[in-house]
PDB file of N, CA and C in Angstrom:
ATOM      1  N   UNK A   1      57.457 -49.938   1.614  1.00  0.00           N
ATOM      2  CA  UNK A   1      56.819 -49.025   2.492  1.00  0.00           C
ATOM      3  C   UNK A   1      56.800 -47.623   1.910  1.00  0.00           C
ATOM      4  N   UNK A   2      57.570 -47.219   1.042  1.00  0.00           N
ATOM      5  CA  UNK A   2      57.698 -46.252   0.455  1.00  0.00           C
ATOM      6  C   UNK A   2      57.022 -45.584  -0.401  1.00  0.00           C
ATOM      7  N   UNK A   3      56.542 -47.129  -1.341  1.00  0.00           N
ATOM      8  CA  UNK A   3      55.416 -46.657  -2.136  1.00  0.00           C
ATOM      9  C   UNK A   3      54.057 -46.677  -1.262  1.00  0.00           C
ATOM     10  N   UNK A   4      52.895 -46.824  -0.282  1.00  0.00           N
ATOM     11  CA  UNK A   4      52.783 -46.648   0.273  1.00  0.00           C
ATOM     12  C   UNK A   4      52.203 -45.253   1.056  1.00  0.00           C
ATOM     13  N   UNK A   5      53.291 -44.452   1.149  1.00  0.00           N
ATOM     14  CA  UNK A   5      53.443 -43.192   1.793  1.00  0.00           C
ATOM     15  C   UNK A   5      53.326 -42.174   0.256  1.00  0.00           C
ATOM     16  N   UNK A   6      53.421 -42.780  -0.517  1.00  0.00           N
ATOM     17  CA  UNK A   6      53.417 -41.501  -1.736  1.00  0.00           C
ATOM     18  C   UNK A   6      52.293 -42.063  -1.751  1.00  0.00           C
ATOM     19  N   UNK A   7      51.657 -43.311  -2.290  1.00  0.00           N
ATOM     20  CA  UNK A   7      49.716 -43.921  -2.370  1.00  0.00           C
ATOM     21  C   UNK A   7      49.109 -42.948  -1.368  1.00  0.00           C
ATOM     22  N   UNK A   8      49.167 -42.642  -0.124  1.00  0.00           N
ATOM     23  CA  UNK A   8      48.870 -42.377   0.990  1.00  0.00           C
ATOM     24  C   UNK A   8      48.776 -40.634   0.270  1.00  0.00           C
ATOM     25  N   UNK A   9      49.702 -40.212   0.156  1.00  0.00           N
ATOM     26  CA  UNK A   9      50.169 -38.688  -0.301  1.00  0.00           C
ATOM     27  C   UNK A   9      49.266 -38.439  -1.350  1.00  0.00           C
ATOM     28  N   UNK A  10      48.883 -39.076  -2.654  1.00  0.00           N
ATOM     29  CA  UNK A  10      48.368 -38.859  -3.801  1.00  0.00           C
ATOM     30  C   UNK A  10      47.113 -39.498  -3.087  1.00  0.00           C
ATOM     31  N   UNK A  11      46.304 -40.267  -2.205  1.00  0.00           N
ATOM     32  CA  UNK A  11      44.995 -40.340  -2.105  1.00  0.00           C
ATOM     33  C   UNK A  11      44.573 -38.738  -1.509  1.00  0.00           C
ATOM     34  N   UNK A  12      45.120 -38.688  -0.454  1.00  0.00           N
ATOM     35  CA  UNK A  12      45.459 -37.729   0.155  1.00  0.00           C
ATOM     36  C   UNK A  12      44.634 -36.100  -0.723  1.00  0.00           C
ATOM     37  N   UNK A  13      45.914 -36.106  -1.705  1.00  0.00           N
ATOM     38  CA  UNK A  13      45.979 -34.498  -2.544  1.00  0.00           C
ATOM     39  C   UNK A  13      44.758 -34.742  -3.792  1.00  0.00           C
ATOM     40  N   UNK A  14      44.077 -36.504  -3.779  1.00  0.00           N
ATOM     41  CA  UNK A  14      42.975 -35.937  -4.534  1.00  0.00           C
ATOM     42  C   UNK A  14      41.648 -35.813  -4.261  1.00  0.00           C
ATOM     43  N   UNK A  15      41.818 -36.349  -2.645  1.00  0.00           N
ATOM     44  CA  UNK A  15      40.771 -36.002  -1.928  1.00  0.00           C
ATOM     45  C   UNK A  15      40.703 -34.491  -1.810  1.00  0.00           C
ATOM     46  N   UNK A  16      41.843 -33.796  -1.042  1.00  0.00           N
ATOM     47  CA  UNK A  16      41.862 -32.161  -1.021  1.00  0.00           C
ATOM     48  C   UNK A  16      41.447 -31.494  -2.268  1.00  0.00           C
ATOM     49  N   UNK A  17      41.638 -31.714  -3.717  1.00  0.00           N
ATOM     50  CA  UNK A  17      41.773 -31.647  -4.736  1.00  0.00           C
ATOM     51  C   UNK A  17      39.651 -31.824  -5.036  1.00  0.00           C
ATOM     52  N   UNK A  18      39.692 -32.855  -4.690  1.00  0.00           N
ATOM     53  CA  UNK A  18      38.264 -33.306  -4.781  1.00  0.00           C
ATOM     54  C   UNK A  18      37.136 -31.977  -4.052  1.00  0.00           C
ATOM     55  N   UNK A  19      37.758 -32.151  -2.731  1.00  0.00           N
ATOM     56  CA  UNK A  19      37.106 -31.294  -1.884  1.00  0.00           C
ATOM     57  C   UNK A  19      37.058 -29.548  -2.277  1.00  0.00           C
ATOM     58  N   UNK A  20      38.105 -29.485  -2.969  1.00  0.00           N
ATOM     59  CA  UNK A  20      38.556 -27.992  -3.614  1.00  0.00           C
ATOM     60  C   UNK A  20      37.144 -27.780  -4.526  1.00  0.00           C
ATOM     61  N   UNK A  21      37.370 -28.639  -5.414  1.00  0.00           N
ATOM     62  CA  UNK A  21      36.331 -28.422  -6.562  1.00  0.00           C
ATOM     63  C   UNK A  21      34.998 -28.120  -6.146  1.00  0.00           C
ATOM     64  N   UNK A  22      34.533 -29.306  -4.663  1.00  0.00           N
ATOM     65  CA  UNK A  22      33.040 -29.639  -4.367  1.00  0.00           C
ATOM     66  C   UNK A  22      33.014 -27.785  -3.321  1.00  0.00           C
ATOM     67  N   UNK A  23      34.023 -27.200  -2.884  1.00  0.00           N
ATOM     68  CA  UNK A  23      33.900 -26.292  -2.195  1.00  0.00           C
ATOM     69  C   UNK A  23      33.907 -25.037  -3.328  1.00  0.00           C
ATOM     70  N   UNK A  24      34.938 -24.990  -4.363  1.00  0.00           N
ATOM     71  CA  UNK A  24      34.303 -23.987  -5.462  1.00  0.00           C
ATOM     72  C   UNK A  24      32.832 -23.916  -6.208  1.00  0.00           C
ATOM     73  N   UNK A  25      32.653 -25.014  -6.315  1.00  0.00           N
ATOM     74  CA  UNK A  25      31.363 -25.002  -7.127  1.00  0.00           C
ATOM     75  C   UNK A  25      29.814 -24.839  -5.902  1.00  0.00           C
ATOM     76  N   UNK A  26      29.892 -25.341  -4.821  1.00  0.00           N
ATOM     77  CA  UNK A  26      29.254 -24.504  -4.024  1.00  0.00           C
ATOM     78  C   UNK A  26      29.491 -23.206  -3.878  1.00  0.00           C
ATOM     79  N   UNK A  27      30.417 -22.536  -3.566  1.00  0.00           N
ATOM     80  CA  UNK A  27      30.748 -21.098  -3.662  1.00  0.00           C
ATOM     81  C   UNK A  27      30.381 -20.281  -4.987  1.00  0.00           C
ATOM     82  N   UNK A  28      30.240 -20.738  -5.961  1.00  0.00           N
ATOM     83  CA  UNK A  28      29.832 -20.591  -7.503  1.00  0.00           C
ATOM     84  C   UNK A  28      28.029 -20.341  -7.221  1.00  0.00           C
ATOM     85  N   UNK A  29      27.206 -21.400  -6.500  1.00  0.00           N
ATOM     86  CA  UNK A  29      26.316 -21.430  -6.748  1.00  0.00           C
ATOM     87  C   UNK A  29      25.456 -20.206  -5.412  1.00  0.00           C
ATOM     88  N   UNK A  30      26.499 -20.283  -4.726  1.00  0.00           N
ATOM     89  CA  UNK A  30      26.018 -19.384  -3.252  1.00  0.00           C
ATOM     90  C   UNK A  30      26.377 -17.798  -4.201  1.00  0.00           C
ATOM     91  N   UNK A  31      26.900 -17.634  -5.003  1.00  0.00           N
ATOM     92  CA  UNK A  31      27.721 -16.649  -5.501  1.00  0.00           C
ATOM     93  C   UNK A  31      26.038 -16.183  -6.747  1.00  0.00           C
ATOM     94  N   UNK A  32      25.800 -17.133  -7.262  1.00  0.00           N
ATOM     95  CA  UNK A  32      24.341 -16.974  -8.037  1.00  0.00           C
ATOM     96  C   UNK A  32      23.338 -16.373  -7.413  1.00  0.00           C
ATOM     97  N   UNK A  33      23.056 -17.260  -6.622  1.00  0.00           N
ATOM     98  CA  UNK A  33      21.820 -17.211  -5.780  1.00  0.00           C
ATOM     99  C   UNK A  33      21.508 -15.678  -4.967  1.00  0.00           C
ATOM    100  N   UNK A  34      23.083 -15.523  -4.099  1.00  0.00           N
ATOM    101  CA  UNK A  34      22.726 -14.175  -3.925  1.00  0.00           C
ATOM    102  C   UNK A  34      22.865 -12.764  -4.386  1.00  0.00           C
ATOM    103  N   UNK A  35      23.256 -13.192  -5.873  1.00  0.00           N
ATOM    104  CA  UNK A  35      23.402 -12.152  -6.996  1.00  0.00           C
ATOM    105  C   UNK A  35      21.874 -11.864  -7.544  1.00  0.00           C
ATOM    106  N   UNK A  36      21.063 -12.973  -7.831  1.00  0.00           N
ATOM    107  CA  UNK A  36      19.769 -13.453  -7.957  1.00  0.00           C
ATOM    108  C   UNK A  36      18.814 -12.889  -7.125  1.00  0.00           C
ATOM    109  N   UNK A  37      18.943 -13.278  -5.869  1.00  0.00           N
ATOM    110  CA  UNK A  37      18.354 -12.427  -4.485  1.00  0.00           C
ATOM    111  C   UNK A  37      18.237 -11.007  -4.312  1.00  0.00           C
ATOM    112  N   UNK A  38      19.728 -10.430  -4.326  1.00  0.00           N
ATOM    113  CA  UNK A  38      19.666  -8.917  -4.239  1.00  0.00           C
ATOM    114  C   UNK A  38      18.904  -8.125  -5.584  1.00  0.00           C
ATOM    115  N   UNK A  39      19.334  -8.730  -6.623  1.00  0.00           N
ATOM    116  CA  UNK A  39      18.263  -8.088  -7.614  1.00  0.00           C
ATOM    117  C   UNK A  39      16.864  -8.182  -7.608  1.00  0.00           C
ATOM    118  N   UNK A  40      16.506  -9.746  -6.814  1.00  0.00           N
ATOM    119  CA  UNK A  40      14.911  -9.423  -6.621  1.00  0.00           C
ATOM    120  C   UNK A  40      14.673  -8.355  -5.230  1.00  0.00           C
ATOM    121  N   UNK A  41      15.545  -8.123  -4.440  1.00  0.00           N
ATOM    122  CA  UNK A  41      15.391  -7.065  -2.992  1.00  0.00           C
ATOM    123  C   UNK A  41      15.372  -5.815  -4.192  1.00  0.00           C
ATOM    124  N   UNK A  42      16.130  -5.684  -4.644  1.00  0.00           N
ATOM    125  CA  UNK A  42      16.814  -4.514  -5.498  1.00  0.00           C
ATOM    126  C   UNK A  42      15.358  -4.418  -5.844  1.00  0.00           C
ATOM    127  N   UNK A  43      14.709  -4.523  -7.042  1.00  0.00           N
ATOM    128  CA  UNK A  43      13.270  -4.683  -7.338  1.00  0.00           C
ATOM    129  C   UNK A  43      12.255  -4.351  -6.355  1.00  0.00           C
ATOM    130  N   UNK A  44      12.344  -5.136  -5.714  1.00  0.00           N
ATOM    131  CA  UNK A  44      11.406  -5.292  -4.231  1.00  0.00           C
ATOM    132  C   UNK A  44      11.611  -3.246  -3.374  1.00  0.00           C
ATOM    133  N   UNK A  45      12.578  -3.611  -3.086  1.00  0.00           N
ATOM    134  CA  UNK A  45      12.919  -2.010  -2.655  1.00  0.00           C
ATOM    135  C   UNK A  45      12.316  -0.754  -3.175  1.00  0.00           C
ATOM    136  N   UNK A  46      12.424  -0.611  -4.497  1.00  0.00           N
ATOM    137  CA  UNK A  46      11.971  -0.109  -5.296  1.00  0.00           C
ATOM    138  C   UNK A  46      10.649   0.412  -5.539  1.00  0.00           C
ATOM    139  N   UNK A  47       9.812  -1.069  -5.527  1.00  0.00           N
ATOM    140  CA  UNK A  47       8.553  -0.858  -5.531  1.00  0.00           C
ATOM    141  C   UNK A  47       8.282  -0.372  -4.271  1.00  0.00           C
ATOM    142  N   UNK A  48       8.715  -1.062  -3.095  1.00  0.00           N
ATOM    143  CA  UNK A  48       8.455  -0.242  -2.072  1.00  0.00           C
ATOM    144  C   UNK A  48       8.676   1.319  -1.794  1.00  0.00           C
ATOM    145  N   UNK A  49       9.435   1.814  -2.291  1.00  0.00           N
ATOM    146  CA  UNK A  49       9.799   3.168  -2.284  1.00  0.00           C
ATOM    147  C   UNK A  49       8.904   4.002  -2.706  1.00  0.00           C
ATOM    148  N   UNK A  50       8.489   3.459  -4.657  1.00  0.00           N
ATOM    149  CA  UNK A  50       7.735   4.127  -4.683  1.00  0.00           C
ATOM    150  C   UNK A  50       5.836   4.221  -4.553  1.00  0.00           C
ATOM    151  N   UNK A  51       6.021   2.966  -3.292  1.00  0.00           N
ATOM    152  CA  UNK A  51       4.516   3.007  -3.134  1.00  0.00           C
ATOM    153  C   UNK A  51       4.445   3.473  -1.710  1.00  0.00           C
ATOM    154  N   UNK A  52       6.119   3.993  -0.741  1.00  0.00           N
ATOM    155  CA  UNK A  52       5.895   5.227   0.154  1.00  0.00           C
ATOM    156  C   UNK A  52       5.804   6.443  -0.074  1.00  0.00           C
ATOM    157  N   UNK A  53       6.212   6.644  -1.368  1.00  0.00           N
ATOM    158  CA  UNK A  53       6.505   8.142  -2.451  1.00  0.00           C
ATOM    159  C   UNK A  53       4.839   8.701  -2.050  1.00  0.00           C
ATOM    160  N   UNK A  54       4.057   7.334  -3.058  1.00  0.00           N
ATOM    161  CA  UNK A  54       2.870   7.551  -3.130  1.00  0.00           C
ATOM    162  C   UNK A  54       2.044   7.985  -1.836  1.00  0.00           C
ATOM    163  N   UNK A  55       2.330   7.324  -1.009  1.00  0.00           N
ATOM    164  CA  UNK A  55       1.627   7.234   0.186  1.00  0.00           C
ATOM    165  C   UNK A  55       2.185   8.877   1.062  1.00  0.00           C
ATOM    166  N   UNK A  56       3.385   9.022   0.820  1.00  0.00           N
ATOM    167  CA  UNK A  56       3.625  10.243   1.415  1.00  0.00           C
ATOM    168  C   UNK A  56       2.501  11.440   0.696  1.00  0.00           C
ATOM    169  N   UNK A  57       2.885  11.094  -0.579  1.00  0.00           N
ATOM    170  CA  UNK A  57       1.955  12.100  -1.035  1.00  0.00           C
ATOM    171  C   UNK A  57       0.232  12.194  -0.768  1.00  0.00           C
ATOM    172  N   UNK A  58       0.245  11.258  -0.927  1.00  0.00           N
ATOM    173  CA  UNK A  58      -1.484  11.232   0.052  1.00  0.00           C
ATOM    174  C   UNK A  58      -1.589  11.704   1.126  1.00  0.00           C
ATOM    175  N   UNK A  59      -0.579  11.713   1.765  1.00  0.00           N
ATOM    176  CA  UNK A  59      -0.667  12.308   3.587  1.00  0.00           C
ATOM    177  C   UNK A  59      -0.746  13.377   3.088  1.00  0.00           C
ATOM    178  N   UNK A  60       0.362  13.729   2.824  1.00  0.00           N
ATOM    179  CA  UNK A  60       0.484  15.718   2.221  1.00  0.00           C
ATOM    180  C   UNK A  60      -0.552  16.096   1.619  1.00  0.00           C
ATOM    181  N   UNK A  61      -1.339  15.570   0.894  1.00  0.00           N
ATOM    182  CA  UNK A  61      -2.764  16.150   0.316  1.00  0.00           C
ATOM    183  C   UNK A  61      -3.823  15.964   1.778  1.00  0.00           C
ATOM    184  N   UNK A  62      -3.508  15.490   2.475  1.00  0.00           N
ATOM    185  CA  UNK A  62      -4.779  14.844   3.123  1.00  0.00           C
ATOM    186  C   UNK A  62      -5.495  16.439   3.945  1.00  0.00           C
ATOM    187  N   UNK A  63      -4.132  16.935   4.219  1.00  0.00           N
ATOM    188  CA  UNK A  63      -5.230  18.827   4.981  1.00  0.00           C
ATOM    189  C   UNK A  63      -5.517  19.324   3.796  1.00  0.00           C
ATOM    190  N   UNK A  64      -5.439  18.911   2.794  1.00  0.00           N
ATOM    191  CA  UNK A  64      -6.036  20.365   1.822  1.00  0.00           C
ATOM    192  C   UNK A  64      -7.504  19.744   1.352  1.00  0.00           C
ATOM    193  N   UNK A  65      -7.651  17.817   1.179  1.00  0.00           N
ATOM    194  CA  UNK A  65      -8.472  17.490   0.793  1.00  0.00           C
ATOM    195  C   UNK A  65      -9.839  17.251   2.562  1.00  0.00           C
ATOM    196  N   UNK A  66      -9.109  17.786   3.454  1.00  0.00           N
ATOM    197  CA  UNK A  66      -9.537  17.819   4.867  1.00  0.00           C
ATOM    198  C   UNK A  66     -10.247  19.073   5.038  1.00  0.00           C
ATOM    199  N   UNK A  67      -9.731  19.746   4.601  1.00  0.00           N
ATOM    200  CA  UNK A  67     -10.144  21.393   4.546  1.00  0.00           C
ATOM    201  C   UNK A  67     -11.813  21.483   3.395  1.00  0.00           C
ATOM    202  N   UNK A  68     -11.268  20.672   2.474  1.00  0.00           N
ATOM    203  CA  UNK A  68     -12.389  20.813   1.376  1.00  0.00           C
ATOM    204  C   UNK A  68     -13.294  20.040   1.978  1.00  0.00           C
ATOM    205  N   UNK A  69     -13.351  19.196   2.946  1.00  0.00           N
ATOM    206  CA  UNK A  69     -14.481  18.503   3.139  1.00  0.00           C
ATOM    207  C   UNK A  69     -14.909  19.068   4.087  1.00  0.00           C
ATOM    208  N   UNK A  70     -14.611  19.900   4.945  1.00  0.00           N
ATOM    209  CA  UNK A  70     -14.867  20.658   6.248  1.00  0.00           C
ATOM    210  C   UNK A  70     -15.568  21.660   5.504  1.00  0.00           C
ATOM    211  N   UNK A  71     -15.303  22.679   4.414  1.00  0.00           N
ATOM    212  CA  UNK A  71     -16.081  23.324   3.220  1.00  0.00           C
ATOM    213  C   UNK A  71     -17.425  22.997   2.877  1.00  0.00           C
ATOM    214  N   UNK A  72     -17.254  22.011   2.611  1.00  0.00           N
ATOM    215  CA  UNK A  72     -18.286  20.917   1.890  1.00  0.00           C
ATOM    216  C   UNK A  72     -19.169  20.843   2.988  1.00  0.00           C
ATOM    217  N   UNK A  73     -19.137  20.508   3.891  1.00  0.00           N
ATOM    218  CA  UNK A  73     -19.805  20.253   5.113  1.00  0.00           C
ATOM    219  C   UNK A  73     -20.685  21.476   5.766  1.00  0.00           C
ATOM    220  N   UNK A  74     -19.620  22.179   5.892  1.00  0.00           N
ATOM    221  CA  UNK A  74     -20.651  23.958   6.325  1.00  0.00           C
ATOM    222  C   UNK A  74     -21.056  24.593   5.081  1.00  0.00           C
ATOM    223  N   UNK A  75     -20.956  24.157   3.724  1.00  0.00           N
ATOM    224  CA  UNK A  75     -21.878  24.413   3.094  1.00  0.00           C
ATOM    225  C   UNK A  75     -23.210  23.772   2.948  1.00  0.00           C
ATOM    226  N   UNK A  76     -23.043  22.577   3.138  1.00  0.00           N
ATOM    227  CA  UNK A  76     -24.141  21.630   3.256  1.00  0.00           C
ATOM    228  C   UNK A  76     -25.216  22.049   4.297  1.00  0.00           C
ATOM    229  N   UNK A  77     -24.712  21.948   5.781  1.00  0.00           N
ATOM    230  CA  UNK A  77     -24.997  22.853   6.284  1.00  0.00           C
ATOM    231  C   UNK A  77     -26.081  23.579   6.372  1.00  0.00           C
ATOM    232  N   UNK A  78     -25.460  24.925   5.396  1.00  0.00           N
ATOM    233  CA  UNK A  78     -25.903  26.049   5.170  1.00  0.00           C
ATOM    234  C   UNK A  78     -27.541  25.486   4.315  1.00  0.00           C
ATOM    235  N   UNK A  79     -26.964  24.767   3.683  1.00  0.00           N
ATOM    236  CA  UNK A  79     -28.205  24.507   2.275  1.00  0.00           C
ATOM    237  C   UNK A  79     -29.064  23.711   3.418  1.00  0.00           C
ATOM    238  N   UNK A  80     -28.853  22.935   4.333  1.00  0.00           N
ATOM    239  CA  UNK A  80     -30.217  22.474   4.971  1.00  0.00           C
ATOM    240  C   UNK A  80     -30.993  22.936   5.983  1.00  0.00           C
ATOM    241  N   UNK A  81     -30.159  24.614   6.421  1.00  0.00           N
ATOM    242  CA  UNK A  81     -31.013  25.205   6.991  1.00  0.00           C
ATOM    243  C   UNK A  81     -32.005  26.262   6.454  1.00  0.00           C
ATOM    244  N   UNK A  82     -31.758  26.436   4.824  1.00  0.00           N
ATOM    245  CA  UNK A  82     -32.207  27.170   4.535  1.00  0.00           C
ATOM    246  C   UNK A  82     -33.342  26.164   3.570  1.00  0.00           C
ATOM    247  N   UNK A  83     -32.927  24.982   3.574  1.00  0.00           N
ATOM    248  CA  UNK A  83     -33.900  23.712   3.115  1.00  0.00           C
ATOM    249  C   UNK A  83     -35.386  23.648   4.282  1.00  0.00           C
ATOM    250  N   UNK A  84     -34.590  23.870   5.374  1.00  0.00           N
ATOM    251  CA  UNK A  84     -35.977  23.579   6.468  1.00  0.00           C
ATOM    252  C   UNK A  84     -36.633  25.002   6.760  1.00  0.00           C
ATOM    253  N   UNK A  85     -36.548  26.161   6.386  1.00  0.00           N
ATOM    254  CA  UNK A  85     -36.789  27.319   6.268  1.00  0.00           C
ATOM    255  C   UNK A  85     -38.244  27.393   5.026  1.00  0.00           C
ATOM    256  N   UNK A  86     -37.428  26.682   4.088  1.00  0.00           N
ATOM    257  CA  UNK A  86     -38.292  26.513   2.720  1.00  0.00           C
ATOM    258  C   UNK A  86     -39.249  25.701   3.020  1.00  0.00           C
ATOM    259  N   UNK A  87     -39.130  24.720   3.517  1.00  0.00           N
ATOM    260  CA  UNK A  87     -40.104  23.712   4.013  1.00  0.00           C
ATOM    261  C   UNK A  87     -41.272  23.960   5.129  1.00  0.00           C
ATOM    262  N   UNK A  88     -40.799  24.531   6.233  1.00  0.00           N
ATOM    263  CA  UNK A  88     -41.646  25.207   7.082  1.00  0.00           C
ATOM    264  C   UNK A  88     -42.401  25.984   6.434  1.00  0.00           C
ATOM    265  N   UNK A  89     -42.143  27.365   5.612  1.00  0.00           N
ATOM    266  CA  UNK A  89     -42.699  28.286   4.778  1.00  0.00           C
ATOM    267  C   UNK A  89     -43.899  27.388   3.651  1.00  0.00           C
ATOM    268  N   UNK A  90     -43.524  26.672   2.929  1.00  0.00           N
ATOM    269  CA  UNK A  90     -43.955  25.923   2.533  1.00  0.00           C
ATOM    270  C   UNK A  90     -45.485  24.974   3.196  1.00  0.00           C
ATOM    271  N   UNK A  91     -45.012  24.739   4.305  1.00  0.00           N
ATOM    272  CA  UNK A  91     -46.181  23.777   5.523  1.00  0.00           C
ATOM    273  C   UNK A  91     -46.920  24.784   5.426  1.00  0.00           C
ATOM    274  N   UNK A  92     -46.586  26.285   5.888  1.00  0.00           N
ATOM    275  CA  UNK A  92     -47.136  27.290   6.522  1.00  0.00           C
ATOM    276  C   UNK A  92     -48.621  27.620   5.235  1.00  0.00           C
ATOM    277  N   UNK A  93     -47.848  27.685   4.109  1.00  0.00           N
ATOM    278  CA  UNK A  93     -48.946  28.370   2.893  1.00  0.00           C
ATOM    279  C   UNK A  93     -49.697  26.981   2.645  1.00  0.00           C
ATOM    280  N   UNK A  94     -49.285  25.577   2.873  1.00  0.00           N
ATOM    281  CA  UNK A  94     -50.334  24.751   2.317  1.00  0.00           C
ATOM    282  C   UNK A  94     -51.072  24.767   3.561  1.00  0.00           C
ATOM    283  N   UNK A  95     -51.236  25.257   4.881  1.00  0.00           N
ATOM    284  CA  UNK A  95     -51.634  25.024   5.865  1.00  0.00           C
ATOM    285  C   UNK A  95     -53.410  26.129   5.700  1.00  0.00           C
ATOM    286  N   UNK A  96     -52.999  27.592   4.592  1.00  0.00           N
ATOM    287  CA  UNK A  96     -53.332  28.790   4.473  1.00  0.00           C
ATOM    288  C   UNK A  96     -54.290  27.875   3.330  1.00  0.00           C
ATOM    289  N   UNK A  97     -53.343  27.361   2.884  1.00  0.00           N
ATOM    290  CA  UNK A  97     -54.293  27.300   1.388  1.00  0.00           C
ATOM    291  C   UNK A  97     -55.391  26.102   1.611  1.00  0.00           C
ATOM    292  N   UNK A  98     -55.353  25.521   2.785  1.00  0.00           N
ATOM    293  CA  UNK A  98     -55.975  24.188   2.942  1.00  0.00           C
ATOM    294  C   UNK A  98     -57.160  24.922   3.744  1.00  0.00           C
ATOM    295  N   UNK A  99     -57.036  25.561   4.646  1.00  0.00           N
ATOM    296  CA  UNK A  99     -58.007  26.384   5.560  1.00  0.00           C
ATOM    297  C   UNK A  99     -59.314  26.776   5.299  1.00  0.00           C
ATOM    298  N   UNK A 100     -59.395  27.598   4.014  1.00  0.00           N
ATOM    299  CA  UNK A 100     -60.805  27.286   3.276  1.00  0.00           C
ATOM    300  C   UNK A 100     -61.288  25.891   3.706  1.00  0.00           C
ATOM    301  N   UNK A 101     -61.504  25.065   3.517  1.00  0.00           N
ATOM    302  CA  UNK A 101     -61.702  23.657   3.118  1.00  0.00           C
ATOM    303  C   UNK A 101     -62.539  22.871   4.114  1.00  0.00           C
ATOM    304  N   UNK A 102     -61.763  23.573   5.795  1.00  0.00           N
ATOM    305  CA  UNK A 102     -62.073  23.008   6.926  1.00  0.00           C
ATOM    306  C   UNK A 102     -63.613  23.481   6.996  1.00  0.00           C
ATOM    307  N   UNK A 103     -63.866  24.759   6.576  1.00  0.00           N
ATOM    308  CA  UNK A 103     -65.085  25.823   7.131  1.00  0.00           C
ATOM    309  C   UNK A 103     -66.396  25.456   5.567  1.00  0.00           C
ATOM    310  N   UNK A 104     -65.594  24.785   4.586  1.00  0.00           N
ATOM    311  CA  UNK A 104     -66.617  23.962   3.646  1.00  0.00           C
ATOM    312  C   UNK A 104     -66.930  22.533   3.743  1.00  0.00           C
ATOM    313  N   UNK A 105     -65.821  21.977   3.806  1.00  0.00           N
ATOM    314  CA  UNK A 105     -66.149  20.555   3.867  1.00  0.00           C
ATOM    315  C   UNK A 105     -65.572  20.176   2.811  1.00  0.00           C
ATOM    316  N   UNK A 106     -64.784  18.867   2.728  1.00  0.00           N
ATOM    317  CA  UNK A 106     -64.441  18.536   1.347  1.00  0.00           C
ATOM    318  C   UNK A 106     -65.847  17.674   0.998  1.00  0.00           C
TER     319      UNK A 106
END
């Protein structure tokens, strides 16, 4: 009966023994993976950062390039009232210069 209880003892300590190993070497591979992981976040982060960098900086330009188009605009503006000025003036003298024409006949 004796031997037995030590069989019993040594199945025992190489099952625990067994289980040790199958629980390190998972821990080994969980130990990879999220070493693996954080360097792709690590990466990942990164790029993200600096494509808010970027993006901040676009906001911050956005009143000065807001301003220039508001510029742009009342100059434009300006040029098409003095476009329909030219144009009227324009109607006005071919209107002068056509006038002969009515009192001849083409």
């Amino acid at each position: 009966m004796d031997n037995a209880v030590w069989l019993s003892a040594l199945v025992l300590l190489a099952l625990v023994l067994a289980s040790l190993a199958v629980l390190g070497l998972s821990g080994w591979r969980l130990y990879r993976v999220l070493k693996g992981t954080q360097k792709r976040i690590g990466v990942a982060a990164a790029s993200l950062s600096a494509e808010a960098d970027r993006l901040s900086a676009a906001m911050a330009a956005l009143p000065e390039r807001q301003a220039e188009v508001q510029d742009a605009v009342a100059r434009l503006g300006m040029r098409v009232k003095a476009l329909g000025v030219l144009a009227s003036a324009a109607s006005e003298a071919a209107d002068i210069l056509r006038a002969p024409l009515r009192y001849v006949g083409r």
